[in-house]
C-alpha atoms as a PDB file:
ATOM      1  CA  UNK A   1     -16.834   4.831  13.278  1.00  0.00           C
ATOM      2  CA  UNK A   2     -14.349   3.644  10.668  1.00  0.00           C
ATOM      3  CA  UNK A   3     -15.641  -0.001  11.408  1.00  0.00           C
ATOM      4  CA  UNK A   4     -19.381   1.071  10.822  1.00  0.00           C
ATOM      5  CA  UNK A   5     -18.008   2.941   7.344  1.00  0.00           C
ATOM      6  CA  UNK A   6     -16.492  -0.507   6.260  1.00  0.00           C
ATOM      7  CA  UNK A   7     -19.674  -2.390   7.273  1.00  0.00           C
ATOM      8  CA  UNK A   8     -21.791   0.099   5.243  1.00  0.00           C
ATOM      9  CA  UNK A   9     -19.215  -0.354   2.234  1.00  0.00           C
ATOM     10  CA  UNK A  10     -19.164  -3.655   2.287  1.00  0.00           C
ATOM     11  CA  UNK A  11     -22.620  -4.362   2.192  1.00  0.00           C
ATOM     12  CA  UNK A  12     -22.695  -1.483  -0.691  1.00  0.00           C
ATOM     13  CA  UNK A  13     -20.712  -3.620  -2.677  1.00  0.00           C
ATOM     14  CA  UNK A  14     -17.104  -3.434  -2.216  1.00  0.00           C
ATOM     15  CA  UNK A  15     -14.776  -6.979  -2.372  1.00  0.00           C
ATOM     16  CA  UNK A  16     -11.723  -5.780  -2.512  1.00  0.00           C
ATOM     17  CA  UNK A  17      -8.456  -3.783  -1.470  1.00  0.00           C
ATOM     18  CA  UNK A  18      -4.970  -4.676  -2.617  1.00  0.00           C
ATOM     19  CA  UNK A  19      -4.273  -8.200  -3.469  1.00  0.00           C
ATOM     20  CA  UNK A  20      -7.133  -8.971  -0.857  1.00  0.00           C
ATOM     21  CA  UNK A  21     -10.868 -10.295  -1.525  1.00  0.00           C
ATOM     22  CA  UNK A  22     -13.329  -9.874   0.693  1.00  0.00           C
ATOM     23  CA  UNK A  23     -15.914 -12.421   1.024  1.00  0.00           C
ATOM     24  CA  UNK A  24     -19.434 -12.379   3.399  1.00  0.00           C
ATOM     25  CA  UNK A  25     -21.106 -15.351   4.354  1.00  0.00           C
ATOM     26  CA  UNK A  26     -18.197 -17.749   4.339  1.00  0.00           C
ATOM     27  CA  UNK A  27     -17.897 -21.019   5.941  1.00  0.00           C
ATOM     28  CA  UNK A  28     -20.223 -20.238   8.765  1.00  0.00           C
ATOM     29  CA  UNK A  29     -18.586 -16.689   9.367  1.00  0.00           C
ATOM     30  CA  UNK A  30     -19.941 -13.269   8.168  1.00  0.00           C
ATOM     31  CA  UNK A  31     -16.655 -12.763   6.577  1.00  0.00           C
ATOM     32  CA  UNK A  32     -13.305 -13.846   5.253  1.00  0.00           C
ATOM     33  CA  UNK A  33     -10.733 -12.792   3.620  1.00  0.00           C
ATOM     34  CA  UNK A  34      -8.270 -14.516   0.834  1.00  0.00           C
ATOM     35  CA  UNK A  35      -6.080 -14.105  -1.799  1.00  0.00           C
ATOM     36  CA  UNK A  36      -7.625 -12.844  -5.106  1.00  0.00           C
ATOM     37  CA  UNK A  37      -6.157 -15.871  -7.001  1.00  0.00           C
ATOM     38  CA  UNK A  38      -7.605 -18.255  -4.150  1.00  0.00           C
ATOM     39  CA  UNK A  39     -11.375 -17.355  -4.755  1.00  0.00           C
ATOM     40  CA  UNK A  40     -12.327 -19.888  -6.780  1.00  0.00           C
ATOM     41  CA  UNK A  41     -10.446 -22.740  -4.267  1.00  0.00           C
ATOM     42  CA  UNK A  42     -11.907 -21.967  -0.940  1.00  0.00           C
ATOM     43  CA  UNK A  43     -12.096 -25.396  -0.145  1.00  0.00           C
ATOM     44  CA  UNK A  44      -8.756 -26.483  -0.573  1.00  0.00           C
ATOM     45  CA  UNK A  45      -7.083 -23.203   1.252  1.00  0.00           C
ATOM     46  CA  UNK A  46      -5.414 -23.255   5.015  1.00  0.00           C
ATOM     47  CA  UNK A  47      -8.097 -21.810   7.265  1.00  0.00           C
ATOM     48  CA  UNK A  48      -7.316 -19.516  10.577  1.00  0.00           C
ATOM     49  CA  UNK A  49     -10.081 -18.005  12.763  1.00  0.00           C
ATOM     50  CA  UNK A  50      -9.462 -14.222  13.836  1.00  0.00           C
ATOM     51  CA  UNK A  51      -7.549 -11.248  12.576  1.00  0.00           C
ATOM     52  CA  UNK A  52      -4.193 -11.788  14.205  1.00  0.00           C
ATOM     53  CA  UNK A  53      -2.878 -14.179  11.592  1.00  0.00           C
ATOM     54  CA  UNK A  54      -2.985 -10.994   9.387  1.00  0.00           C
ATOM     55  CA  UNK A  55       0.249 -10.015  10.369  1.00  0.00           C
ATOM     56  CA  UNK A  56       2.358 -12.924   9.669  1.00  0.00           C
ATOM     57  CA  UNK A  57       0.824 -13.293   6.366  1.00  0.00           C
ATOM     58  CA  UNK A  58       1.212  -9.475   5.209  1.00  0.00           C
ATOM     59  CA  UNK A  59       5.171  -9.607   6.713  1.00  0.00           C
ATOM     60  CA  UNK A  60       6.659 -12.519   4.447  1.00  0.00           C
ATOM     61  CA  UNK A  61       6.196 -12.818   0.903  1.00  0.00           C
ATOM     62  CA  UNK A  62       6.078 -16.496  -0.688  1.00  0.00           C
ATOM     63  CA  UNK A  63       9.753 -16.948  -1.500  1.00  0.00           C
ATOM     64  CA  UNK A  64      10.391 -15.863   2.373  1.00  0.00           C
ATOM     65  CA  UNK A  65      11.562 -12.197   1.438  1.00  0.00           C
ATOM     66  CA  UNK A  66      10.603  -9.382   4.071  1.00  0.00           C
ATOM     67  CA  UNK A  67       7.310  -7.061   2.018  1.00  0.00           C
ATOM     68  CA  UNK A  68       9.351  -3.353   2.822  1.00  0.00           C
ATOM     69  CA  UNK A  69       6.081  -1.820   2.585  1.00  0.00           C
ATOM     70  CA  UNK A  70       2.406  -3.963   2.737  1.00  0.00           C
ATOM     71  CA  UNK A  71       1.569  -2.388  -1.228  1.00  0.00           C
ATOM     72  CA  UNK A  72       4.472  -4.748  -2.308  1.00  0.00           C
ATOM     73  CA  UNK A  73       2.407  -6.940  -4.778  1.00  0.00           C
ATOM     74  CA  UNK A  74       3.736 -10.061  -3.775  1.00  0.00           C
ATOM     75  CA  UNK A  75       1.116 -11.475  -1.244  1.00  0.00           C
ATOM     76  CA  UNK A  76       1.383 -15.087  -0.361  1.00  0.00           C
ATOM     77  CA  UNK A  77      -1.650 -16.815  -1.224  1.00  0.00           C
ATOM     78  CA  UNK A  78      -3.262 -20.177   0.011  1.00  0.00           C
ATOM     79  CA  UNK A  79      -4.445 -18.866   3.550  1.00  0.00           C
ATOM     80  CA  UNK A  80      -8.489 -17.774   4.366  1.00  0.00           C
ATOM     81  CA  UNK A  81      -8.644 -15.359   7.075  1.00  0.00           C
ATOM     82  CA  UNK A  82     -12.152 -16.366   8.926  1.00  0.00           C
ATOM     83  CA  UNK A  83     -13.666 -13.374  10.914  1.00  0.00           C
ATOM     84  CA  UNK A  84     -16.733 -13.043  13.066  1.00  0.00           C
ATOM     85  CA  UNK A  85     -17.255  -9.640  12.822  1.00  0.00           C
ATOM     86  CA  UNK A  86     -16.854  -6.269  11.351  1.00  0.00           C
ATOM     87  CA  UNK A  87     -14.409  -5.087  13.953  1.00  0.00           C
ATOM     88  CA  UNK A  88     -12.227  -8.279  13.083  1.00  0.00           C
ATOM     89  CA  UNK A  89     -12.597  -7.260   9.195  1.00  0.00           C
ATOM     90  CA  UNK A  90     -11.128  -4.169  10.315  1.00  0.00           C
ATOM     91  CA  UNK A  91      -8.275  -5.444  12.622  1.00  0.00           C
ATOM     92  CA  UNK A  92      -7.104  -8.174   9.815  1.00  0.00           C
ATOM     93  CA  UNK A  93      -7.760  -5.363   6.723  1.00  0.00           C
ATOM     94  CA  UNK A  94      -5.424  -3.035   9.326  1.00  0.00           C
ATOM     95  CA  UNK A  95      -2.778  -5.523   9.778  1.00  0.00           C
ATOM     96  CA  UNK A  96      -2.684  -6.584   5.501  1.00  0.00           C
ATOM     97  CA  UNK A  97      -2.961  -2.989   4.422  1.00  0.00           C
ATOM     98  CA  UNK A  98      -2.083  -0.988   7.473  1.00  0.00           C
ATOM     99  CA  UNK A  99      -4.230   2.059   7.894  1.00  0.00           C
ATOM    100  CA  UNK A 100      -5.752   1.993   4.168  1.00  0.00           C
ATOM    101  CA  UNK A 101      -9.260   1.460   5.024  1.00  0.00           C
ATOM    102  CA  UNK A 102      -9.030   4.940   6.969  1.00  0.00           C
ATOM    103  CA  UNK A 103      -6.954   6.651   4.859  1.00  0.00           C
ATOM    104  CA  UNK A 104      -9.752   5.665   2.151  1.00  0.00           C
ATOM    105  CA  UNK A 105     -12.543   7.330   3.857  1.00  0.00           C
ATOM    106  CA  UNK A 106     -10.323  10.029   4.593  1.00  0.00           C
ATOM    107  CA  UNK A 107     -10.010  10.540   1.036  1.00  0.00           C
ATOM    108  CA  UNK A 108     -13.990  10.143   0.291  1.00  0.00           C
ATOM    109  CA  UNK A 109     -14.704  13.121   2.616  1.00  0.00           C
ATOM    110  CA  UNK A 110     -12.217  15.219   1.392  1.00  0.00           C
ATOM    111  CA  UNK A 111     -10.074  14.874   4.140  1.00  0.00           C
ATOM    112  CA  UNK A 112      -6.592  13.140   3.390  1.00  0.00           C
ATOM    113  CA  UNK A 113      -3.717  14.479   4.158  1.00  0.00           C
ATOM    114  CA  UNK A 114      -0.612  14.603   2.094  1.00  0.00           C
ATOM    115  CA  UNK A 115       2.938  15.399   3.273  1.00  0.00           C
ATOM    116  CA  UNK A 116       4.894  16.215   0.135  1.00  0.00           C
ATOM    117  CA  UNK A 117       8.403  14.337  -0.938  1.00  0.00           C
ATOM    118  CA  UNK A 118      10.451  17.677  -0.061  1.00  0.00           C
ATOM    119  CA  UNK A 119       8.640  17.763   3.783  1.00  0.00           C
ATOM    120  CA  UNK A 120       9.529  14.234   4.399  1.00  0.00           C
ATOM    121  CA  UNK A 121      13.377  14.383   3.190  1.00  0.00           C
ATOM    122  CA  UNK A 122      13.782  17.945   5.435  1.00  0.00           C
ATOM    123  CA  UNK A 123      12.797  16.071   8.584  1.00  0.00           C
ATOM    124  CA  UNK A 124      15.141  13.301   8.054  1.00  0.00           C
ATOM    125  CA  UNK A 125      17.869  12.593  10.442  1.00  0.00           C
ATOM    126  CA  UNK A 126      21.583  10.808  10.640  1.00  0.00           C
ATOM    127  CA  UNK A 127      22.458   9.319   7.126  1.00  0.00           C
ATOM    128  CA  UNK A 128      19.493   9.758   6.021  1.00  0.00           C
ATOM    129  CA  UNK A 129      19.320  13.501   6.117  1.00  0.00           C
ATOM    130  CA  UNK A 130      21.420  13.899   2.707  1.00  0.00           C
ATOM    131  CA  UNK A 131      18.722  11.794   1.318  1.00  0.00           C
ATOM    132  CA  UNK A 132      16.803  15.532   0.861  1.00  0.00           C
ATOM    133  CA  UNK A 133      19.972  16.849  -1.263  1.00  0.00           C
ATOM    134  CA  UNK A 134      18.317  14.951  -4.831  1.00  0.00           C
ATOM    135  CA  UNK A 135      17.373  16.947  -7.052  1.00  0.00           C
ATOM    136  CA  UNK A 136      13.861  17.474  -8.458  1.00  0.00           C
ATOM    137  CA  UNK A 137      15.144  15.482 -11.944  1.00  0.00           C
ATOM    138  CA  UNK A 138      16.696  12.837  -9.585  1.00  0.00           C
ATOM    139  CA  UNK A 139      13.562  12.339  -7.667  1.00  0.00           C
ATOM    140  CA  UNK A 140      11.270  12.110 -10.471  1.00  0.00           C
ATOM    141  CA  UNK A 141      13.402   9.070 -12.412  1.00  0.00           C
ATOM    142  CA  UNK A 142      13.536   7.537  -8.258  1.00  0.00           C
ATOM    143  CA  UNK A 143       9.536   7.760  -8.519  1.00  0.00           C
ATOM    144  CA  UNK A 144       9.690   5.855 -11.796  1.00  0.00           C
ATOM    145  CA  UNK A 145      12.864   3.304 -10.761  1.00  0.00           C
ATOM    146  CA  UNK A 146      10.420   2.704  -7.002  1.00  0.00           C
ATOM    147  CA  UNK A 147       6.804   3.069  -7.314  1.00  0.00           C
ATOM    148  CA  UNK A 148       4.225   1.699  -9.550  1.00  0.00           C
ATOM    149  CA  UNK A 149       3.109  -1.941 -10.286  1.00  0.00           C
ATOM    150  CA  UNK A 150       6.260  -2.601 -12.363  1.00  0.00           C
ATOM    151  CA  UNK A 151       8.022  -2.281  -9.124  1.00  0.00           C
ATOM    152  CA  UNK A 152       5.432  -3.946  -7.743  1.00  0.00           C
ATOM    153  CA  UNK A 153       3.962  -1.528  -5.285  1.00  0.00           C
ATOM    154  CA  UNK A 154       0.531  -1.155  -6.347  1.00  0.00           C
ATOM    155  CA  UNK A 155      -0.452   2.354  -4.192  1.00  0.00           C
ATOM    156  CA  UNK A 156      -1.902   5.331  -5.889  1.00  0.00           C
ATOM    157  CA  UNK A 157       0.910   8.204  -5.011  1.00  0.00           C
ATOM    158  CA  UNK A 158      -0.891  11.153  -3.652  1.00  0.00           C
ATOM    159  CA  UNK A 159       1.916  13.193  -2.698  1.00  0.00           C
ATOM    160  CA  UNK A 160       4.052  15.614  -5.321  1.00  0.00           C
ATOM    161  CA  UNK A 161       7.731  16.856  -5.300  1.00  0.00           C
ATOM    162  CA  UNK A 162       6.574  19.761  -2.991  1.00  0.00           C
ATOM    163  CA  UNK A 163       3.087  21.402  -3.126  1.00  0.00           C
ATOM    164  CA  UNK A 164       3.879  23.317  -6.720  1.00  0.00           C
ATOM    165  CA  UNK A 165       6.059  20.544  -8.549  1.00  0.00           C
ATOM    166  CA  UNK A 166       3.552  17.801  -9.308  1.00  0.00           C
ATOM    167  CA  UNK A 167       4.814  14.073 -10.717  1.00  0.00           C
ATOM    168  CA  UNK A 168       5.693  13.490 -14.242  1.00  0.00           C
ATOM    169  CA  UNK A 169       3.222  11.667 -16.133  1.00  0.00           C
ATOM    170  CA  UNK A 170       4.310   7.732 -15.450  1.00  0.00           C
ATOM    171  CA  UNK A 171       2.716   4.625 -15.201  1.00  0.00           C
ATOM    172  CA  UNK A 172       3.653   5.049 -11.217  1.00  0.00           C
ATOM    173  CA  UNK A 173       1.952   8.113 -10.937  1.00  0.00           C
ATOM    174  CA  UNK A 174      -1.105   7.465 -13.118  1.00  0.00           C
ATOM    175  CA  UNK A 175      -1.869   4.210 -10.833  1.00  0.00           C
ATOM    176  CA  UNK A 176      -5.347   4.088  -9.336  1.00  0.00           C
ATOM    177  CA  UNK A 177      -3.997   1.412  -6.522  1.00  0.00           C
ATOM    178  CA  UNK A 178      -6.677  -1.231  -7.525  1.00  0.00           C
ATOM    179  CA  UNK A 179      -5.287  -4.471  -8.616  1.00  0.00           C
ATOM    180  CA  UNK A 180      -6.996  -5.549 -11.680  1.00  0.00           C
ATOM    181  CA  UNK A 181      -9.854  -4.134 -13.279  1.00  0.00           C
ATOM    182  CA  UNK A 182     -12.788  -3.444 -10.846  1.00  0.00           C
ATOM    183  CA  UNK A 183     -14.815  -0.758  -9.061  1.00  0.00           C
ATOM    184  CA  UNK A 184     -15.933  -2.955  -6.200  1.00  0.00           C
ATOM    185  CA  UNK A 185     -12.295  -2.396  -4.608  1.00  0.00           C
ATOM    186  CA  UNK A 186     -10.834  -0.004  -1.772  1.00  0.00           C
ATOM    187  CA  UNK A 187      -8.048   1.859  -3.193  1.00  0.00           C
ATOM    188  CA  UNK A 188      -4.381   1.918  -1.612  1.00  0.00           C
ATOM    189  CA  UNK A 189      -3.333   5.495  -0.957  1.00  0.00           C
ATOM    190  CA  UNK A 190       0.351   6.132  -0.424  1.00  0.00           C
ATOM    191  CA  UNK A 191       0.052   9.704   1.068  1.00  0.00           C
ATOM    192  CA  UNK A 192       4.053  10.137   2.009  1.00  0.00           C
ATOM    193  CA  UNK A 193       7.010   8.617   0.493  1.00  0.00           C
ATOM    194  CA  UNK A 194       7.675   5.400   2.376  1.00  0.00           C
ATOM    195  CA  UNK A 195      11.128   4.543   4.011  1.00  0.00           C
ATOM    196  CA  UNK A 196      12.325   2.626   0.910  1.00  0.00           C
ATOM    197  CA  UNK A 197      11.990   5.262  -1.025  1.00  0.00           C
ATOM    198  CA  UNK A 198      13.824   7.570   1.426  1.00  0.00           C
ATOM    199  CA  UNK A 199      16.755   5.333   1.831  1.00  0.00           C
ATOM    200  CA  UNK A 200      17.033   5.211  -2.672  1.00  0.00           C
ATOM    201  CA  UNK A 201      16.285   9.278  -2.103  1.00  0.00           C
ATOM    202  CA  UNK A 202      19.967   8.977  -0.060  1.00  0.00           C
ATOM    203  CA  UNK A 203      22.027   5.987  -2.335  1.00  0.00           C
ATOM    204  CA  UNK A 204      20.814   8.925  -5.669  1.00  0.00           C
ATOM    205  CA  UNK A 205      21.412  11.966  -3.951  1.00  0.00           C
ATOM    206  CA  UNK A 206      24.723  10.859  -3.142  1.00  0.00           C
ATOM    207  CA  UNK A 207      25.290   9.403  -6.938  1.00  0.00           C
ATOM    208  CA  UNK A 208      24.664  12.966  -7.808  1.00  0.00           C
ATOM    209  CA  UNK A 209      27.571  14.741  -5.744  1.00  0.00           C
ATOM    210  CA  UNK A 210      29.765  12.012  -6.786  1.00  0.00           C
ATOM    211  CA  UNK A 211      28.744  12.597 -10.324  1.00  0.00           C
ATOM    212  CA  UNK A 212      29.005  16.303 -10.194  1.00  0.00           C
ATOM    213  CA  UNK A 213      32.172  16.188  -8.571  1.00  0.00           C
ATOM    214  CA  UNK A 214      34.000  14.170 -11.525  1.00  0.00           C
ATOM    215  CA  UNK A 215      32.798  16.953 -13.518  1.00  0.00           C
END
């Protein structure tokens, strides 16, 4: 189902999702995938048949860090992903962006659901259970210190403090999760706080009762 949906969408239009282009017709395959800086040097890129290259190339960035989370916007570049189907442009799209071609139609029908910041940090467990201690003030400047482009995770945040305590206005929170300016692009949903952010949640809800305690 969610493979027809992207078949339909791509041939609607759409080229994009994250740091990702998606090209038809390439090199003898139906489609590809690259880099968006690489689109204009397909010739000159390293070439690898089948989805399951996907996941090496979404797990390191170029300077050999570990990408926390797949919205990190630091996607090597110089690779093209060849694919002979739309079930492969779904397994390699589900490997770079894990789950955000779903969670994109989800969206479309109405459908997507959210778990709020306060659900996530009352289910945590071990040392990271104080992490749900912040405050509403602390979490808001976390969302701004965390998410958004200038932290380089380029997913529009769905989720809210709790389900009457919206986001403060920010560029994280006003993000559309489309990298550059285009409407031919599947967005990047972050529908729950990831891990990173749970583990700052912990390191600032502990700066807190250390702070208060001085006081």
């Amino acid at each position: 189902m969610i493979a027809e949906q992207l078949e339909k969408a791509v041939n609607e239009g759409i080229r994009q999702i994250g740091q990702v282009a998606i090209l038809t017709d390439v090199l003898g395959s139906p489609f590809g995938l690259c880099h968006l800086d690489d689109q204009d040097s397909i010739e000159s890129l390293e070439i690898h048949r089948g989805p399951a290259t996907a996941r090496e190339i979404s797990t390191w960035a170029a300077d050999g860090h570990y990408r926390f989370t797949k919205g990190e916007l630091s996607l090597k570049d110089g690779w093209l992903l060849l694919l002979s189907d739309i079930h492969e442009l779904r397994q390699a799209l589900d490997l770079l962006y894990p789950a955000s071609v779903g969670l994109w139609l989800a969206e479309q029908a109405g459908e997507l659901d959210v778990e709020h910041l306060r659900d996530k940090l009352n289910r945590q467990t071990g040392m990271y259970k104080f992490a749900k201690n912040i405050s509403d003030a602390g979490a808001q400047k976390l969302v701004q210190k965390v998410c958004g482009p200038s932290n380089c995770c380029v997913k529009d945040i769905r989720w809210q403090i709790d389900a009457e305590t919206p986001l403060e206005e920010s560029e994280a929170s006003r993000y559309n999760g489309i990298v550059g300016d285009t409407e031919k692009a599947i967005p990047l949903f972050c529908r729950e706080a990831c891990n990173h952010f749970v583990a700052e949640a912990r390191k600032a809800s502990k700066a807190e009762f250390e702070a208060a305690a001085k006081d």
